[in-house]
Protein backbone atom coordinates (compact mmCIF):
# COMPACT_ATOMS: atom_id res chain seq x y z
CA UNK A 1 0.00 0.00 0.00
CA UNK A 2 2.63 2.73 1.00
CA UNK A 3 4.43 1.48 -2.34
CA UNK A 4 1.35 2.87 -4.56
CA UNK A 5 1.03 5.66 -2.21
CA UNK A 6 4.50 6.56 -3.12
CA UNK A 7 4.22 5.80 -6.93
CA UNK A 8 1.30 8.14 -7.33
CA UNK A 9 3.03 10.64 -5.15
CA UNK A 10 6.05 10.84 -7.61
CA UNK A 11 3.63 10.45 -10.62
CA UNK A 12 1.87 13.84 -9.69
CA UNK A 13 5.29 15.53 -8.64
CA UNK A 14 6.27 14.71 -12.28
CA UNK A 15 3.13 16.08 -13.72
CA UNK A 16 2.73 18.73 -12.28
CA UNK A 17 6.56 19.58 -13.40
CA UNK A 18 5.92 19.00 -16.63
CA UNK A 19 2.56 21.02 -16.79
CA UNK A 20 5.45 23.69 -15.68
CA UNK A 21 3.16 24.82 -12.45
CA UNK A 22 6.45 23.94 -9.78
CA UNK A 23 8.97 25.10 -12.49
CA UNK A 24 10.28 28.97 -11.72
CA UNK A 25 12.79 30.84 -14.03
CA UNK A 26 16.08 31.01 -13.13
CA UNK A 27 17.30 33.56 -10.48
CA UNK A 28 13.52 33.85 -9.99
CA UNK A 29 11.07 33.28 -6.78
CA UNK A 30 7.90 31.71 -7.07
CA UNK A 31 5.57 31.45 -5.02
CA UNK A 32 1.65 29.92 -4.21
CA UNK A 33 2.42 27.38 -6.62
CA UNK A 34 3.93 29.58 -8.89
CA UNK A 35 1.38 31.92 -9.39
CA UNK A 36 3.35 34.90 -8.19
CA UNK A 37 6.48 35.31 -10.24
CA UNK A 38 9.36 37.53 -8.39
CA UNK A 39 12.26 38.55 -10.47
CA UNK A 40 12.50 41.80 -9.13
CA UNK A 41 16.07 43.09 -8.47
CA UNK A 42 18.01 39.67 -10.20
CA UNK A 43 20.09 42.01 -13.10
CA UNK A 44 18.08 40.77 -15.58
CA UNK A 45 18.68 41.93 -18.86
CA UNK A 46 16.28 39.60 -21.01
CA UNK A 47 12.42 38.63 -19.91
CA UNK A 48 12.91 34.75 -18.39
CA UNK A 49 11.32 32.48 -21.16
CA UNK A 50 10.45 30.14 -18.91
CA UNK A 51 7.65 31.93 -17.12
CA UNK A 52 5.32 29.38 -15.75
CA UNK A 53 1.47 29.68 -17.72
CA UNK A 54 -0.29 29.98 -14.61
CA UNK A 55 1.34 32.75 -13.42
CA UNK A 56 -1.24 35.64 -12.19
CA UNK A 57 1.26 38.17 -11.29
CA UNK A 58 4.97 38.87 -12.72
CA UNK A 59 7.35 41.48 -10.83
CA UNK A 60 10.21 42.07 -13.09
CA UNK A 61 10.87 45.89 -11.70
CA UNK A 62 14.83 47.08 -10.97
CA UNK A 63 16.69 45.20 -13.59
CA UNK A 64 18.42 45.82 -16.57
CA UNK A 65 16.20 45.11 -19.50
CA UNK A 66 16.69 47.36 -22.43
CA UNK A 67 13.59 46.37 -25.17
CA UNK A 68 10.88 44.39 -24.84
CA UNK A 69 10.73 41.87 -28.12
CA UNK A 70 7.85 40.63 -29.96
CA UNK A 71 6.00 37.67 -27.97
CA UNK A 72 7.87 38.39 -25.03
CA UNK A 73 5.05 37.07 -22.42
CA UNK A 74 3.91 34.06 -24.96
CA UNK A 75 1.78 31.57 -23.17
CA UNK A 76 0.68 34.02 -20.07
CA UNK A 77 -2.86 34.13 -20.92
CA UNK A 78 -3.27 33.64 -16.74
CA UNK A 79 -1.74 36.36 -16.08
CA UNK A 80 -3.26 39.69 -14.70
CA UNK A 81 -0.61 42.43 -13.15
CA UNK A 82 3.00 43.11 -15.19
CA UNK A 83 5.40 44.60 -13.55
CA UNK A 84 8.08 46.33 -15.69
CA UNK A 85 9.43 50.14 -13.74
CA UNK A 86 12.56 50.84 -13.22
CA UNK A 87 14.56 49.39 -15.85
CA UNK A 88 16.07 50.62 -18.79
CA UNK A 89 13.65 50.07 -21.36
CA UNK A 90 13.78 52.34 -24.47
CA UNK A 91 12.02 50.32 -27.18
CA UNK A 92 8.68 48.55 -27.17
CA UNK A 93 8.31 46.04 -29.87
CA UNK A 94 5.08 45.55 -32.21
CA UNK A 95 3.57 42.68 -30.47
CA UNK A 96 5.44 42.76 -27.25
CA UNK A 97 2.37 42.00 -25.45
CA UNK A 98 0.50 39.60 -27.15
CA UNK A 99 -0.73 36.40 -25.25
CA UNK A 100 -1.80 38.95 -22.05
CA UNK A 101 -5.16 38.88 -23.72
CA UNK A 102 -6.49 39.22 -19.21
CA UNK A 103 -3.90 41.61 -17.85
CA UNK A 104 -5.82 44.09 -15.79
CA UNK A 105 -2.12 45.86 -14.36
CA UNK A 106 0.93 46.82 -16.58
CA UNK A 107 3.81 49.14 -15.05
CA UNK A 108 5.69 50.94 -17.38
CA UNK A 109 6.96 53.61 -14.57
CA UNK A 110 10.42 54.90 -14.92
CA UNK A 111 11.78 53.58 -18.19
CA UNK A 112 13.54 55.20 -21.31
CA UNK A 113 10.24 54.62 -23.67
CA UNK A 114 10.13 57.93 -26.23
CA UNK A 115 7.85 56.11 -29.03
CA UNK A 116 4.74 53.67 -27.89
CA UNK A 117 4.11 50.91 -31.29
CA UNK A 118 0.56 51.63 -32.78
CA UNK A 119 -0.68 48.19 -31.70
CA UNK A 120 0.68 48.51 -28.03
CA UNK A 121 -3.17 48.39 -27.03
CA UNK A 122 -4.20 45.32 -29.64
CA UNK A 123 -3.63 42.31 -26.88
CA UNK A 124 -4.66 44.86 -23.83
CA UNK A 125 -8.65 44.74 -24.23
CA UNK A 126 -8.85 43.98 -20.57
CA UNK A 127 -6.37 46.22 -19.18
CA UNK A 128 -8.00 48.11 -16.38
CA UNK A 129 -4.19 50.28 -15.24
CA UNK A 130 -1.34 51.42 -17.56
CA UNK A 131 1.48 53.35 -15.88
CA UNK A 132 3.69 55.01 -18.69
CA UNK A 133 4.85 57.72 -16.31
CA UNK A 134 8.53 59.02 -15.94
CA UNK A 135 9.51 57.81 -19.33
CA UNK A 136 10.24 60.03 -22.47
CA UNK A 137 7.31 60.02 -24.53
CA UNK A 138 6.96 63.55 -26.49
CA UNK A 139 3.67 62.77 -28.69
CA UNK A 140 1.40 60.44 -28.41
CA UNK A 141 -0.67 58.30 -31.25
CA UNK A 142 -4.51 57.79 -30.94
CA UNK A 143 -3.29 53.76 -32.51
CA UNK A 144 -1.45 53.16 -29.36
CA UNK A 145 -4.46 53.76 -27.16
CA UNK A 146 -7.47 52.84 -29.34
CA UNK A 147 -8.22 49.13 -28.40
CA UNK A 148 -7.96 49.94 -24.32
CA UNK A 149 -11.68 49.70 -23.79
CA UNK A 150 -11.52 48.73 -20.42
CA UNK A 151 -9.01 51.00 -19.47
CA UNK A 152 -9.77 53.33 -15.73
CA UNK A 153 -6.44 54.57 -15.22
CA UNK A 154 -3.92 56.32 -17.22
CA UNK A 155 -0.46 57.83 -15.98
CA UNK A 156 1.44 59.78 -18.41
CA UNK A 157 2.85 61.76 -15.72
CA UNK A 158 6.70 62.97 -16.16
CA UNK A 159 7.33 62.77 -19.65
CA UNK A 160 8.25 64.79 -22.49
CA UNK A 161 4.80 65.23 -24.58
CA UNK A 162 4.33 68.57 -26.07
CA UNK A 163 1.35 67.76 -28.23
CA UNK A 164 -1.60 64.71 -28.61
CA UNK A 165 -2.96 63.51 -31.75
CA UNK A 166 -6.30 65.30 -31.71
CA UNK A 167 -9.19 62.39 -29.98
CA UNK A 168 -6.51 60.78 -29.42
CA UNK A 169 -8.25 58.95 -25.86
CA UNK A 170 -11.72 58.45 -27.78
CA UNK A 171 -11.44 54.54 -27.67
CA UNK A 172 -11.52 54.99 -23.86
CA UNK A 173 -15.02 54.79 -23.00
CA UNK A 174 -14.29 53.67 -19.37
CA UNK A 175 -11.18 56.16 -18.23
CA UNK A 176 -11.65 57.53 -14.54
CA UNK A 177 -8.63 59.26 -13.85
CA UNK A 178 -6.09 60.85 -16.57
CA UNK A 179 -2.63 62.02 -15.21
CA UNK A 180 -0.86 64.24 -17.42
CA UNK A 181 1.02 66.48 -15.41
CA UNK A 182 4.74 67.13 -15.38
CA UNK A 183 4.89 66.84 -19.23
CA UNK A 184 5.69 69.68 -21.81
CA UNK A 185 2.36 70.61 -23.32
CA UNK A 186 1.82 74.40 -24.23
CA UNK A 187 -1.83 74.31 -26.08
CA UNK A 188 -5.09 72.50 -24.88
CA UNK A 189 -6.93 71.69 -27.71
CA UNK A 190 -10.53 71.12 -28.57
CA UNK A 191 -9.86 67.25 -29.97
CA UNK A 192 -7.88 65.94 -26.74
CA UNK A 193 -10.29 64.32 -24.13
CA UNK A 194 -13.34 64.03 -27.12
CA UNK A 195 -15.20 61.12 -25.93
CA UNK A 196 -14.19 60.49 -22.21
CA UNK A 197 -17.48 61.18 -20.92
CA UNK A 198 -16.60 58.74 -17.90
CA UNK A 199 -13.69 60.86 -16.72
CA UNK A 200 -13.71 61.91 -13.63
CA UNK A 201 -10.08 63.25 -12.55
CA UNK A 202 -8.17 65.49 -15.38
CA UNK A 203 -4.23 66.24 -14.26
CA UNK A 204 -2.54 68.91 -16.25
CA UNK A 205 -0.51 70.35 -13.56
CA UNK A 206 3.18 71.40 -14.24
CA UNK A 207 2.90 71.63 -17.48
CA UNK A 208 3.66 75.07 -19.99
CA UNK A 209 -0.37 75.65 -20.64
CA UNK A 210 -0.77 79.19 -21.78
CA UNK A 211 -4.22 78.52 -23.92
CA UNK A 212 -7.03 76.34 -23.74
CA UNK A 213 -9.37 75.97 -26.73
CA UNK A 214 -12.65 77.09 -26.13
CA UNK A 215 -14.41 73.46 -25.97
CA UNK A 216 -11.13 71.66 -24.40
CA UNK A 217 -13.67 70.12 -21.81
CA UNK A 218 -16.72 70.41 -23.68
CA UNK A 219 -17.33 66.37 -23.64
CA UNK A 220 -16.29 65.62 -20.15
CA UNK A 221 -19.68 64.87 -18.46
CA UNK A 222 -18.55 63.67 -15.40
CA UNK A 223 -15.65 65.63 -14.80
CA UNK A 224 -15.17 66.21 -10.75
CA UNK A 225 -11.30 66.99 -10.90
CA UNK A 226 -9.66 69.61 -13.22
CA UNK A 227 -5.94 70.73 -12.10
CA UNK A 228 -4.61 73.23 -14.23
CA UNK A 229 -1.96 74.71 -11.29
CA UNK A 230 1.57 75.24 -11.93
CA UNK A 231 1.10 76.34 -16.21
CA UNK A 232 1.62 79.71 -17.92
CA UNK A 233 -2.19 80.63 -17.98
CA UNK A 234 -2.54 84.42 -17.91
CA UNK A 235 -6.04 84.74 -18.66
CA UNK A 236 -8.94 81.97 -19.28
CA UNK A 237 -12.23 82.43 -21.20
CA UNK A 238 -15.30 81.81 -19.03
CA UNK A 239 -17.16 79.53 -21.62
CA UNK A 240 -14.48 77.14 -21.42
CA UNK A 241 -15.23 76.09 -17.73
CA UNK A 242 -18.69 76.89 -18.29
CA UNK A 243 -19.10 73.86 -20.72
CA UNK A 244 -18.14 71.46 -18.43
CA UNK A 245 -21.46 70.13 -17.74
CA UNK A 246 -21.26 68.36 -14.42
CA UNK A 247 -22.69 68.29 -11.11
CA UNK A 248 -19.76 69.49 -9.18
CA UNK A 249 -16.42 70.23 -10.72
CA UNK A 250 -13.47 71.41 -8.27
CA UNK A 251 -10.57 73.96 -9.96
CA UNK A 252 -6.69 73.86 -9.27
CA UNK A 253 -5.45 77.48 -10.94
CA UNK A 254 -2.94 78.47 -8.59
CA UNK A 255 1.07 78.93 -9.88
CA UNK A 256 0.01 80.72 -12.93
CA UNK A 257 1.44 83.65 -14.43
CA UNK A 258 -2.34 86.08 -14.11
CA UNK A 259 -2.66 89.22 -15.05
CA UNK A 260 -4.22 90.94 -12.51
CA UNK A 261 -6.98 93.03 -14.34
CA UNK A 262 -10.75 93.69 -14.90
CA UNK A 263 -11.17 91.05 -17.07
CA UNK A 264 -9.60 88.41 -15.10
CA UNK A 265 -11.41 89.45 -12.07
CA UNK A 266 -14.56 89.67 -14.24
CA UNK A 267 -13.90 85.90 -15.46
CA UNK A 268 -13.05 85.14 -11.55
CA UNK A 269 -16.08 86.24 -10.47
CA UNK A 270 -18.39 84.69 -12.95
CA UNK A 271 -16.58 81.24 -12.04
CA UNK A 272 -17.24 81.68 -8.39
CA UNK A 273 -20.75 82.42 -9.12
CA UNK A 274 -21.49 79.03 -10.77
CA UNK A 275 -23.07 76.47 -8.80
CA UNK A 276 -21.39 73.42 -10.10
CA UNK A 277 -17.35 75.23 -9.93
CA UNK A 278 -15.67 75.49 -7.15
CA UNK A 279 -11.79 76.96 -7.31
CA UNK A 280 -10.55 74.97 -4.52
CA UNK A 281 -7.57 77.20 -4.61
CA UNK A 282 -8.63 80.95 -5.07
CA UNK A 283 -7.32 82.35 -2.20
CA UNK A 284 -3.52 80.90 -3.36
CA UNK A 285 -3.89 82.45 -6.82
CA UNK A 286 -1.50 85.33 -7.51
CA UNK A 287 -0.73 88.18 -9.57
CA UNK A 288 1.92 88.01 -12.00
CA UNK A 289 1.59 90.98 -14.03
CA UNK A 290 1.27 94.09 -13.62
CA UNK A 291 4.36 94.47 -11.83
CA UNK A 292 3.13 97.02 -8.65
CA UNK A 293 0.93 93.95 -8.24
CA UNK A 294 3.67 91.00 -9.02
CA UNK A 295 2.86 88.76 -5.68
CA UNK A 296 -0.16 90.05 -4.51
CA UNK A 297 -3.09 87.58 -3.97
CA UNK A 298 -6.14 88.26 -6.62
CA UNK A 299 -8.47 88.20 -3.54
CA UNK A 300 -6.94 90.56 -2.08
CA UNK A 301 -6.75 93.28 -4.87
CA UNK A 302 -10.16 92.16 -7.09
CA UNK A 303 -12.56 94.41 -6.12
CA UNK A 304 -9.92 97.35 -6.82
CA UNK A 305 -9.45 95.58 -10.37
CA UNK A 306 -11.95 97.62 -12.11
CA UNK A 307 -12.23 100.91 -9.82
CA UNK A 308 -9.28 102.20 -11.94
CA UNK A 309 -10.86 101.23 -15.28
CA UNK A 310 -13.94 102.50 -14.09
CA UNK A 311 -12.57 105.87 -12.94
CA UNK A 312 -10.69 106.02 -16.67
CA UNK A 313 -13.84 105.27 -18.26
CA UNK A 314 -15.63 108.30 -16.29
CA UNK A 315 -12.37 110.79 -17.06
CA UNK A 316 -13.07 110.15 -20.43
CA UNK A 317 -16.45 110.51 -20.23
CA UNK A 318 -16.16 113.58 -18.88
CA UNK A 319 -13.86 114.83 -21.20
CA UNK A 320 -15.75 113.85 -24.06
CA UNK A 321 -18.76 115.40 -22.46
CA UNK A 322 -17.04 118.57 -21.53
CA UNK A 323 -15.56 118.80 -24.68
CA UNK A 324 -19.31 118.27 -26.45
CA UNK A 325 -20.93 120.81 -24.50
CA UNK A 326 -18.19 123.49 -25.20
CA UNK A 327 -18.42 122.54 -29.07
CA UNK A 328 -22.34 122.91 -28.83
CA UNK A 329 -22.01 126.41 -26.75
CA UNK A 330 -19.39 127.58 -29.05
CA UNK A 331 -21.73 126.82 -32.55
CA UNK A 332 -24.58 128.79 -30.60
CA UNK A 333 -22.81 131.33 -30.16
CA UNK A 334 -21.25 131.71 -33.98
CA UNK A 335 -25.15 131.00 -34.45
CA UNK A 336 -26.13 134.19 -32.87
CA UNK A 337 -23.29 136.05 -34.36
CA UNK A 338 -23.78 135.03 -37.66
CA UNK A 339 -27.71 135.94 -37.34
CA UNK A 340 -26.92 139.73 -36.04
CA UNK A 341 -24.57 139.93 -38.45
CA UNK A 342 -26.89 139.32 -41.27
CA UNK A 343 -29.66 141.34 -39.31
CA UNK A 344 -27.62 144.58 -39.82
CA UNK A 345 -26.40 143.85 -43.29
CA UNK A 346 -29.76 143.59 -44.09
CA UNK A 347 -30.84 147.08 -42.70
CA UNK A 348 -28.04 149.24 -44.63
CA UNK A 349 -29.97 150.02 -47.65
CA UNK A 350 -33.13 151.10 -46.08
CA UNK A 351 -31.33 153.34 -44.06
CA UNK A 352 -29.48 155.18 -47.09
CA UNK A 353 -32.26 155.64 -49.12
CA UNK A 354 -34.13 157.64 -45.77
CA UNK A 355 -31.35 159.81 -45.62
C-alpha cells in the first residue's frame, strides 16, 4: 500500500513539473504554486522564457532590460498584473504583449520609452491600469491607445509630450482618472479628451499651458477633478469652464502667471458664481503681471481691479462730455453772431435811401 502511495506521489510531482506549475525561471522566486512570479532586483537583462502559464502576477521591476521583443510574455494568458518600472527600457516592440489577452495591471513607470508601437493596445482589451509615467514620450498616437476599452487609469505623468494627436483617448469609454502632469504641453486643444465622458479626474498640472481651446472640456460629463496649477495661464475664457457640464467640478489654478486686471477678475467672479465650480484654490492664486501687483493675492486686490478702469472710463467721459458741451455752446454762439450779423447787413440800404 505505501508502495502505490508513493508511486502516485512521484507520478503527480512529475506532472505537475511537466505542466510547468512547480517550475520557476532562473534567479527567480515563485511562489503559491507559482502563481506569483518575483524577479524583481536579479540584473536581468532579457524577460525569463520560462515563465510558468499559470502565473497571475509577474514582478520584473529594478533590472536591466533594455527592449521588450515581440512575444515576449507568450503563453501568459493567466496572467493579470505586469510589472516592468525601473529598468532601462527604451524600445517597445510591435507585439510585445501579445498572449496577455487578461492583464488588468501593466507598469511601465520609470523607463527610457520615447515612441509607444501603434498596436501597443491590440492584446490589452482587458487592461484596467497602464502606468507610462517618468519615461520620455513627447507625442502620443490615438493607434497606441485605441483598443484599451476597459481602461480606468492612465499615468502619463513625467514625460516629455508637447502635443496629442487630436481624440486621441476616444477609444476609452471607461477612463476615470487621466494624469498628465509634469509633461511639456503648451496648447489645450478642442480634440484631446473628445469622448471620455466617464472621466472623472483630469491632471494637467506642471505643465507650460498658456491657452485652452474654447471646448477643451466640452465632452467631459462627469468631470469632478480639473488641475490646471503650476502652467503659464494668464487669462482663461469663461465659456471654457462653463461647458463642463457636471454636477460638481473642483478647480486647481494656482502657480500661474495672471494678469491681474478687470477682465480676469470679471472671469473670476463669474466662475465663483457658478453652482457646479468650485476653485478649490482661489485664495492661493496670484498676480503676475502688472508688476506694482507681481505677488499680490487676486483676492486681495479684485474688487480694486476695475475701480481704476472705471474711474478712466468716467475721465473720459467727462472729457468727451465737456468737450461736447463746449463745441455745442461755441456753434450757438457763432449762431447768434452770424444771425446779427446778417440782421444789420440787411438794414443798410433802407437806411441810405431815408437819408
Amino acid at each position: 500500500m505505501n508502495l502505490i502511495i508513493t508511486t502516485c506521489l512521484g507520478v503527480l510531482v512529475g506532472i505537475l513539473k511537466t505542466d510547468g506549475f512547480k517550475l520557476c525561471p532562473h534567479r527567480c522566486s515563485c511562489d503559491d504554486f507559482s502563481h506569483f512570479v518575483d524577479c524583481k532586483r536579479r540584473s536581468l537583462t532579457s524577460i525569463p522564457r520560462d515563465i510558468p502559464h499559470g502565473t497571475w502576477m509577474l514582478d520584473i521591476r529594478y533590472n536591466n532590460l533594455a527592449e521588450i521583443p515581440r512575444g515576449s510574455f507568450s503563453g501568459l494568458w493567466s496572467t493579470r498584473v505586469v510589472l516592468l518600472a525601473r529598468n532601462r527600457i527604451n524600445r517597445i516592440h510591435s507585439g510585445a504583449f501579445e498572449s496577455l489577452n487578461f492583464l488588468e495591471s501593466l507598469d511601465l513607470d520609470q523607463n527610457r520609452i520615447k515612441f509607444l508601437p501603434g498596436d501597443l493596445s491590440n492584446s490589452l482589451q482587458h487592461l484596467i491600469e497602464l502606468r507610462l509615467s517618468n519615461n520620455h514620450v513627447e507625442y502620443i498616437h490615438g493607434d497606441s491607445m485605441r483598443n484599451l476599452e476597459s481602461l480606468q487609469k492612465l499615468d502619463l505623468s513625467g514625460n516629455l509630450i508637447t502635443s496629442m494627436e487630436s481624440g486621441v483617448f476616444r477609444g476609452l469609454l471607461k477612463l476615470r482618472t487621466l494624469f498628465l502632469k509634469n509633461n511639456r504641453l503648451v496648447v489645450i486643444e478642442n480634440g484631446y479628451f473628445l469622448m471620455l465622458q466617464s472621466l472623472e479626474v483630469l491632471h494637467l498640472e506642471n505643465n507650460n499651458i498658456s491657452t485652452i481651446q474654447g471646448e477643451a472640456f466640452g465632452s467631459l460629463r462627469s468631470l469632478n477633478l480639473l488641475c490646471l496649477n503650476g502652467n503659464r495661464l494668464n487669462h482663461i475664457n469663461f465659456k471654457t469652464f462653463l461647458n463642463i457640464q457636471t454636477q460638481g467640478t473642483h478647480l486647481q489654478l494656482a502657480r500661474n502667471h495672471w494678469t491681474c486686471d478687470c477682465d480676469l477678475q470679471r472671469v473670476f467672479g463669474k466662475i465663483v458664481s457658478v453652482r457646479h465650480l468650485h476653485v478649490d484654490d482661489y485664495s492661493n492664486i496670484t498676480c503676475s503681471a502688472p508688476g506694482h501687483l507681481l505677488g499680490y493675492p487676486l483676492v486681495a486686490v479684485d474688487s480694486q481691479l476695475c475701480v481704476a478702469e472705471t474711474a478712466t472710463v468716467l475721465v473720459i467721459t467727462g472729457t468727451v462730455l465737456v468737450t461736447v458741451i463746449a463745441a455745442m455752446v461755441m456753434a450757438e454762439r457763432n449762431r447768434k453772431k452770424a444771425g446779427n450779423k446778417s440782421w444789420n447787413d440787411s438794414d443798410g440800404p433802407f437806411d441810405s435811401q431815408e437819408k
